[in-house]
PDB file of N, CA and C in Angstrom:
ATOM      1  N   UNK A   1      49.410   7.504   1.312  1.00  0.00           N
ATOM      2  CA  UNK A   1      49.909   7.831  -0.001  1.00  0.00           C
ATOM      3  C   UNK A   1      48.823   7.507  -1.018  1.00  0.00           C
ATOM      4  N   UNK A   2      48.978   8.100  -2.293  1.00  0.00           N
ATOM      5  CA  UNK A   2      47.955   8.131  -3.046  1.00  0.00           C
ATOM      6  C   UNK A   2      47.896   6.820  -4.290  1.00  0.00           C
ATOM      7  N   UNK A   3      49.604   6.380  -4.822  1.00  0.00           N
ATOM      8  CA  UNK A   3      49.728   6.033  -5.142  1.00  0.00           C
ATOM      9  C   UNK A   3      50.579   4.650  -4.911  1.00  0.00           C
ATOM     10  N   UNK A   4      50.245   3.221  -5.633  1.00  0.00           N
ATOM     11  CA  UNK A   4      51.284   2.716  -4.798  1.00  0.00           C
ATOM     12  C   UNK A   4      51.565   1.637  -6.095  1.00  0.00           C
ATOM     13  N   UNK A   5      52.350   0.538  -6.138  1.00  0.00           N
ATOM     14  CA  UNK A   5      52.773  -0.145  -7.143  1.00  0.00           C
ATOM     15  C   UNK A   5      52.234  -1.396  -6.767  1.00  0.00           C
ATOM     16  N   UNK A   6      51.214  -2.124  -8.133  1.00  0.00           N
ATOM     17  CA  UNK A   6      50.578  -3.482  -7.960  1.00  0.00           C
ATOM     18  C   UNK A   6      51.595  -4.236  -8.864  1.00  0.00           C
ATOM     19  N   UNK A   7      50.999  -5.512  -9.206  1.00  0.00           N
ATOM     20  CA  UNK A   7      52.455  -6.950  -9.694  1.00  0.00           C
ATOM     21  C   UNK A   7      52.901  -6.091 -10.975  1.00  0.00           C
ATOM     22  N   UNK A   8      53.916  -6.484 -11.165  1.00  0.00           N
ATOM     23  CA  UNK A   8      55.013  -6.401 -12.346  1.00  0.00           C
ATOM     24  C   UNK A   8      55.153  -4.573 -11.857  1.00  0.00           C
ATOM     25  N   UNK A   9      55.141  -3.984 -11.113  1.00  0.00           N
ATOM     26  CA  UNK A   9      55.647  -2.839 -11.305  1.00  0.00           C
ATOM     27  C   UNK A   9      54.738  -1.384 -11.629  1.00  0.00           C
ATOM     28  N   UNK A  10      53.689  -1.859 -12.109  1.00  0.00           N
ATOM     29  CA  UNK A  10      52.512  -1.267 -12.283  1.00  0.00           C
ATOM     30  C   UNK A  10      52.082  -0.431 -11.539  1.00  0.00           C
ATOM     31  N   UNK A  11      52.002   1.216 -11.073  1.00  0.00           N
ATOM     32  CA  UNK A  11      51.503   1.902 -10.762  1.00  0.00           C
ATOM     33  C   UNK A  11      50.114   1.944 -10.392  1.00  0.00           C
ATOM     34  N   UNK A  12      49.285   2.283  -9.347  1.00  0.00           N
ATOM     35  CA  UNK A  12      48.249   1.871  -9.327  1.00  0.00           C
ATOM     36  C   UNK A  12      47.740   3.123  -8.105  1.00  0.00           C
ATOM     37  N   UNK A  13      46.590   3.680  -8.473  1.00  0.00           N
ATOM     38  CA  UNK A  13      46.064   4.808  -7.648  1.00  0.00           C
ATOM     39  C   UNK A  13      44.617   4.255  -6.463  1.00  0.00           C
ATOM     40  N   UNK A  14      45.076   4.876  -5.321  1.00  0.00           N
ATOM     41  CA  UNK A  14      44.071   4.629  -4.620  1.00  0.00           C
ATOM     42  C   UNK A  14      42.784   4.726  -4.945  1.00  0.00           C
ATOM     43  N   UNK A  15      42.030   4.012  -4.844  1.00  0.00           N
ATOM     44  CA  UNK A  15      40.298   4.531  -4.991  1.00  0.00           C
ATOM     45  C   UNK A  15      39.771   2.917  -4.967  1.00  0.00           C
ATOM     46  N   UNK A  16      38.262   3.287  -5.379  1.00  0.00           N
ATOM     47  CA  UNK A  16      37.511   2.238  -4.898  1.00  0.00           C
ATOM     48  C   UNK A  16      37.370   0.935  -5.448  1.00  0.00           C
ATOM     49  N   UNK A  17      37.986   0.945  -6.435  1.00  0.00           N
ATOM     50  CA  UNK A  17      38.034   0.120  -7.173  1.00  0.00           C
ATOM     51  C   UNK A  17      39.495  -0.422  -7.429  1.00  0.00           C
ATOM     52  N   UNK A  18      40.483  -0.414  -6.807  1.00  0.00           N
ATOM     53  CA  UNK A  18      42.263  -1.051  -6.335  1.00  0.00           C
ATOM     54  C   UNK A  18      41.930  -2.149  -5.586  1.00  0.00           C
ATOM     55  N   UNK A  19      43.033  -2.922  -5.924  1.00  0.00           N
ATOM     56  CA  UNK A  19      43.189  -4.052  -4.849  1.00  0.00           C
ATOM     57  C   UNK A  19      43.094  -3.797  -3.527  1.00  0.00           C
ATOM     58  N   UNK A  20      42.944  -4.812  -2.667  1.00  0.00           N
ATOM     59  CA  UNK A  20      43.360  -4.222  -1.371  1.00  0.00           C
ATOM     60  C   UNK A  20      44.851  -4.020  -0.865  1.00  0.00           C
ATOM     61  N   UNK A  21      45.746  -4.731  -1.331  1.00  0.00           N
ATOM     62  CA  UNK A  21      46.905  -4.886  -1.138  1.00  0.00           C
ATOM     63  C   UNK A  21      48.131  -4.215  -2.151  1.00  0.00           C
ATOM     64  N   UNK A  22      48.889  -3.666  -2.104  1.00  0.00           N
ATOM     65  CA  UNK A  22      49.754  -3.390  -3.097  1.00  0.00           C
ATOM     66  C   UNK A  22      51.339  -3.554  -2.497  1.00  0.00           C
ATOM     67  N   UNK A  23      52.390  -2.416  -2.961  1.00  0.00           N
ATOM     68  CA  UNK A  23      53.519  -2.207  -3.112  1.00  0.00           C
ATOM     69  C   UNK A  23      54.037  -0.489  -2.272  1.00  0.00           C
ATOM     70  N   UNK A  24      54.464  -0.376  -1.685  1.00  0.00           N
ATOM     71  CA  UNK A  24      55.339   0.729  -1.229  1.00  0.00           C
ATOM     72  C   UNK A  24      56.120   1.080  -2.235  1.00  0.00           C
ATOM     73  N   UNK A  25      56.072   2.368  -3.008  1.00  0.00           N
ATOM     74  CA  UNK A  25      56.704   2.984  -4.117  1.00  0.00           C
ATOM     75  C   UNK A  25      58.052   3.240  -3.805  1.00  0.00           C
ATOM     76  N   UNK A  26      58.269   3.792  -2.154  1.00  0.00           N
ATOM     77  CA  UNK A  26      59.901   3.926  -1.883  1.00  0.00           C
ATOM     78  C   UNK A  26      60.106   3.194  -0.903  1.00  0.00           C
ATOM     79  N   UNK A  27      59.940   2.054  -0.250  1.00  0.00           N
ATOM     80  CA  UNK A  27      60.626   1.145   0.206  1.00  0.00           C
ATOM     81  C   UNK A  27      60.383  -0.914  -0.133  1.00  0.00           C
ATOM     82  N   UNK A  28      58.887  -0.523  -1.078  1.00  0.00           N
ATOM     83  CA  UNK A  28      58.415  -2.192  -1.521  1.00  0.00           C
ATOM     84  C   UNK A  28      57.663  -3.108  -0.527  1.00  0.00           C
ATOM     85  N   UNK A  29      57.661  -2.101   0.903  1.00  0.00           N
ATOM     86  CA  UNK A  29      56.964  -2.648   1.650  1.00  0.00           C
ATOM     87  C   UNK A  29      55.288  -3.314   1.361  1.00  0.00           C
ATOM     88  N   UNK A  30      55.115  -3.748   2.040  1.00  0.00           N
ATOM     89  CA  UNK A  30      53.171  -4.012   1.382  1.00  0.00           C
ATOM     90  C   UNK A  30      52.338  -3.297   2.373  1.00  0.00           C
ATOM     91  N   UNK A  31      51.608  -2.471   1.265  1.00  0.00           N
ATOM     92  CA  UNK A  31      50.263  -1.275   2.022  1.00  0.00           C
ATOM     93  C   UNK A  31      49.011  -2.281   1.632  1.00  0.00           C
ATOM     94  N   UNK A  32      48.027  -1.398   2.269  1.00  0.00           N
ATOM     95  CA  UNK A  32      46.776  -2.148   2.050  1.00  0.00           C
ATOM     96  C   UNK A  32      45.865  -0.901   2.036  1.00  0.00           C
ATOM     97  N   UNK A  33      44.857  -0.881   1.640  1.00  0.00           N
ATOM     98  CA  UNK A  33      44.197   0.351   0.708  1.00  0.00           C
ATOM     99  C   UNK A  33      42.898   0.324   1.847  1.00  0.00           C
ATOM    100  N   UNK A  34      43.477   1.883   2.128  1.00  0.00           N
ATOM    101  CA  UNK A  34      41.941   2.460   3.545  1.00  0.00           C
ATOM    102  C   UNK A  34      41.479   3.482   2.798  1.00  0.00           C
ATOM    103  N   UNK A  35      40.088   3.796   3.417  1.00  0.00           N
ATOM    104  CA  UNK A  35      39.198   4.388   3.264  1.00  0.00           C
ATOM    105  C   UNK A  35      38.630   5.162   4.492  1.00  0.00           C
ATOM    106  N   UNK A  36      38.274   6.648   4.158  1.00  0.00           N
ATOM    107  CA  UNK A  36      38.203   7.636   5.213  1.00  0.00           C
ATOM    108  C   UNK A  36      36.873   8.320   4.760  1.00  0.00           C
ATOM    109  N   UNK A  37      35.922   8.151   5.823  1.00  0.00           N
ATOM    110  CA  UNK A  37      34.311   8.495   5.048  1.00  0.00           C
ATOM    111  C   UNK A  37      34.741   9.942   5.046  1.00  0.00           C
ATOM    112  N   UNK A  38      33.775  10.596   3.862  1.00  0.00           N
ATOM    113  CA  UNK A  38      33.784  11.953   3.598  1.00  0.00           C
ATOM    114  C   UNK A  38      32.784  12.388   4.938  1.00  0.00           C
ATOM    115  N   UNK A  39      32.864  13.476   4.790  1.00  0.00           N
ATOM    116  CA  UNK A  39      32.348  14.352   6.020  1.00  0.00           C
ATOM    117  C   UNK A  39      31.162  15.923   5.204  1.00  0.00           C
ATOM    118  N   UNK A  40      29.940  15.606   5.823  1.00  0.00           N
ATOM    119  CA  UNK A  40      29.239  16.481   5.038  1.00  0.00           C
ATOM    120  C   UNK A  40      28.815  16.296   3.682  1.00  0.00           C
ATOM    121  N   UNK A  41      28.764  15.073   3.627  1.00  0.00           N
ATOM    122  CA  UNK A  41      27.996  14.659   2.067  1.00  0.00           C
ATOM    123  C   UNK A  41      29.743  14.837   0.999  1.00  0.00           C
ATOM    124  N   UNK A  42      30.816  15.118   1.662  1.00  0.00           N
ATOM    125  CA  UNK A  42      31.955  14.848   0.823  1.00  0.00           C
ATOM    126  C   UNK A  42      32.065  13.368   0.310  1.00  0.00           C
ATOM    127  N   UNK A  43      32.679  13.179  -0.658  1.00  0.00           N
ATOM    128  CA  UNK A  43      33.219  11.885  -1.582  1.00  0.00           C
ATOM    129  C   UNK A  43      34.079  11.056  -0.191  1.00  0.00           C
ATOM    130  N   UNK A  44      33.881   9.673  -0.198  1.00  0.00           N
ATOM    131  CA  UNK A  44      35.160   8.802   0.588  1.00  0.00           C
ATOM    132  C   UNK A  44      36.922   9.482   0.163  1.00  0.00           C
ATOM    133  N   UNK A  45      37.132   9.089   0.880  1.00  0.00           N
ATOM    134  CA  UNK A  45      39.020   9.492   0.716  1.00  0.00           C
ATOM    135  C   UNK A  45      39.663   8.009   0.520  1.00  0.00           C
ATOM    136  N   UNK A  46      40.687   7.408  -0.484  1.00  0.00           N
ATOM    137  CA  UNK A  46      40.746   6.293  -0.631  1.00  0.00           C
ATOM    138  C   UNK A  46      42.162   6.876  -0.350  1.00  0.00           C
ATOM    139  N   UNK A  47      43.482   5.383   0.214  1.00  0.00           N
ATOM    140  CA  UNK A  47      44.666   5.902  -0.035  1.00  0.00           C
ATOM    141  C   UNK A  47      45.210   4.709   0.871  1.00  0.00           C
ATOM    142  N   UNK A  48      46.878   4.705   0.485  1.00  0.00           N
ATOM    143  CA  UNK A  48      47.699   3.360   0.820  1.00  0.00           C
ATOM    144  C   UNK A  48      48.231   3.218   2.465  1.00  0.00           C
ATOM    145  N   UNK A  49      48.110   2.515   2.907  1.00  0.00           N
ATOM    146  CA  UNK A  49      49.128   2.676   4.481  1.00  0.00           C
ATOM    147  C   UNK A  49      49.553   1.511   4.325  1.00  0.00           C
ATOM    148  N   UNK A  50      50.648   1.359   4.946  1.00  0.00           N
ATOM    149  CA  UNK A  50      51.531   0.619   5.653  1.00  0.00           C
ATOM    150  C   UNK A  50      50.634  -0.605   6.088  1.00  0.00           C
ATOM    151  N   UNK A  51      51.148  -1.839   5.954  1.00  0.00           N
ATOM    152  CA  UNK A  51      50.670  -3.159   6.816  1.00  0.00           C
ATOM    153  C   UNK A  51      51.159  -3.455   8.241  1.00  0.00           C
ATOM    154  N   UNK A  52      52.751  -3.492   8.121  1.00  0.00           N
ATOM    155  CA  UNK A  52      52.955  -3.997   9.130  1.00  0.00           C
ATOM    156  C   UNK A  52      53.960  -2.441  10.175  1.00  0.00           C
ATOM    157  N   UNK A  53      54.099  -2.864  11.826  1.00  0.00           N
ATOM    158  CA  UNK A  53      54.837  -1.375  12.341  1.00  0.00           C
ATOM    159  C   UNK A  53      56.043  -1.521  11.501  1.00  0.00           C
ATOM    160  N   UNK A  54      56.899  -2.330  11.227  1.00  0.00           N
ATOM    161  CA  UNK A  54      58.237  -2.440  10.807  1.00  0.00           C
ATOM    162  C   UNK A  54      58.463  -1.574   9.515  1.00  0.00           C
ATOM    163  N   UNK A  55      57.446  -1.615   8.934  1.00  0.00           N
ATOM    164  CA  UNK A  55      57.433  -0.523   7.487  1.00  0.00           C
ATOM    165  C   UNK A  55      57.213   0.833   8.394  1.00  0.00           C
ATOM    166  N   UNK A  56      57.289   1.253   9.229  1.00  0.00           N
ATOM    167  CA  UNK A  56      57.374   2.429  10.217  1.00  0.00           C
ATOM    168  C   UNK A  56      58.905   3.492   9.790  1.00  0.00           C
ATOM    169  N   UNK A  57      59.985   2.761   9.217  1.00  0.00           N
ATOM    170  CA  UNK A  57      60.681   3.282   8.906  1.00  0.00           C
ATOM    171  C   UNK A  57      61.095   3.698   7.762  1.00  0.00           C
ATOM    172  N   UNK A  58      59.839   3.221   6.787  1.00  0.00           N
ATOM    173  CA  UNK A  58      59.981   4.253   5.546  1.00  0.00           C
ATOM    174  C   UNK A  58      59.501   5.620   5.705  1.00  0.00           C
ATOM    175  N   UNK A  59      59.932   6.637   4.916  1.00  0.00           N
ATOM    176  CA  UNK A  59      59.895   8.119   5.446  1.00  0.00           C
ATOM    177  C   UNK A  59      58.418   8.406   4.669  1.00  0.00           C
ATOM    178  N   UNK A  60      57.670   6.744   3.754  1.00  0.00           N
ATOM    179  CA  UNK A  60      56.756   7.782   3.692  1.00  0.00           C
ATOM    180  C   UNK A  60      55.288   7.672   4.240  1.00  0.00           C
ATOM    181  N   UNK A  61      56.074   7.053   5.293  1.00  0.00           N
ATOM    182  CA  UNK A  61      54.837   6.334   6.586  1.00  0.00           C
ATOM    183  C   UNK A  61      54.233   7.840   7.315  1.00  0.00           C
ATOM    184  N   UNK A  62      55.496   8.541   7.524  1.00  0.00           N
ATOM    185  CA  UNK A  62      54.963   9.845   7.985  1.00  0.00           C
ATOM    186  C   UNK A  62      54.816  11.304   7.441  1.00  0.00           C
ATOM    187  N   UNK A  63      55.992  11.403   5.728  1.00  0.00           N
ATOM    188  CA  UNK A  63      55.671  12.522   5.364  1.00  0.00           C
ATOM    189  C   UNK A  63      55.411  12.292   3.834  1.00  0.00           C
ATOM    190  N   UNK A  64      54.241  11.501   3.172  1.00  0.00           N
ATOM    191  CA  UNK A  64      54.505  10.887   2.249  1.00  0.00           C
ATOM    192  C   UNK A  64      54.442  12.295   0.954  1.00  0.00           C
ATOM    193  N   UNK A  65      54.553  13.365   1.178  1.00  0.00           N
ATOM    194  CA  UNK A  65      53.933  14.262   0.479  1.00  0.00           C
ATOM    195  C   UNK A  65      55.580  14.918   0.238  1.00  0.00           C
ATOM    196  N   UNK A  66      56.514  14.877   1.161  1.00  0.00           N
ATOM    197  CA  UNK A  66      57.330  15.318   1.180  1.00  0.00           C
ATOM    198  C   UNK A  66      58.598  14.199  -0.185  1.00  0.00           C
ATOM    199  N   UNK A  67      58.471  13.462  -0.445  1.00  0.00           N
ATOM    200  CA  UNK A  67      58.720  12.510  -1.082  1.00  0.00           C
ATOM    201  C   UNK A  67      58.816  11.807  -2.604  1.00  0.00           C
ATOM    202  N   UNK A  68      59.772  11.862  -3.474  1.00  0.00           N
ATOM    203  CA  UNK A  68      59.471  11.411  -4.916  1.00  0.00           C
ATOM    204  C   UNK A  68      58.826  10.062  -5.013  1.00  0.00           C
ATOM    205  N   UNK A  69      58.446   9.340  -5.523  1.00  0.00           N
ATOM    206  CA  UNK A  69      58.416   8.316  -5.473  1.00  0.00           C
ATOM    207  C   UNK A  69      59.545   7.797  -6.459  1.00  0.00           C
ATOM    208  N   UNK A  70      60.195   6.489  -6.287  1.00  0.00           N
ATOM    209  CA  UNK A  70      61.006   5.474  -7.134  1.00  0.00           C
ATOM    210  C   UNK A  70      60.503   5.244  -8.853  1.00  0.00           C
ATOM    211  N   UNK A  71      61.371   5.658  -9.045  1.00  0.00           N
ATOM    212  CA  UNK A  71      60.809   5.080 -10.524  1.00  0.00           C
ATOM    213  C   UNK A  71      61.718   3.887 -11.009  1.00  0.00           C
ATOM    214  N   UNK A  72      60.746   2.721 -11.477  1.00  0.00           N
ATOM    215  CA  UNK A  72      61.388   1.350 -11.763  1.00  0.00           C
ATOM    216  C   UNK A  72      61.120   1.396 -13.327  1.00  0.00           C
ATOM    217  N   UNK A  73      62.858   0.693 -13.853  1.00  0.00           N
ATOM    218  CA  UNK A  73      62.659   0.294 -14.958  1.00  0.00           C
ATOM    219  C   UNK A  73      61.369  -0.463 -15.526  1.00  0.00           C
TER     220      UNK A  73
END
C-alpha cells in the first residue's frame, strides 16, 4: 500500500524519506516501509507491508488497490 497512518492519526506516504514503521489504514495493524529497486535506471518503488503473518487477514494484505481506506476523526 502506498499510504499508511503515522502517531496521532497522521497520514503518511511511502517514500524515502517515512519512518520505517507505521499504521495499517484499514485494520491498525503495524507495516513497515519496503523498497523495490527500479529496474532499468527506473526510480526505487517505496510502499507499506504488513509486519507480522497474523495481519494476513486484512483484505489489504492482498488487494490493497481494491480498497478505501478508513478515514479517522
Amino acid at each position: 500500500m502506498k499510504t499508511a497512518y503515522y502517531e496521532n492519526g497522521r497520514p503518511i506516504e511511502a517514500n524515502a524519506m517515512a519512518p520505517m514503521t507505521a499504521s495499517c489504514p484499514h485494520c491498525g495493524g503495524s507495516v513497515t516501509l519496503r523498497c523495490r529497486k527500479g529496474v532499468g535506471g527506473d526510480p526505487p518503488t517505496y510502499f507499506w507491508r504488513h509486519s507480522r503473518l497474523i495481519d494476513r487477514q486484512c483484505p489489504s494484505s492482498f488487494a490493497p488497490f481494491r480498497i478505501e481506506p478508513i478515514r479517522r476523526a
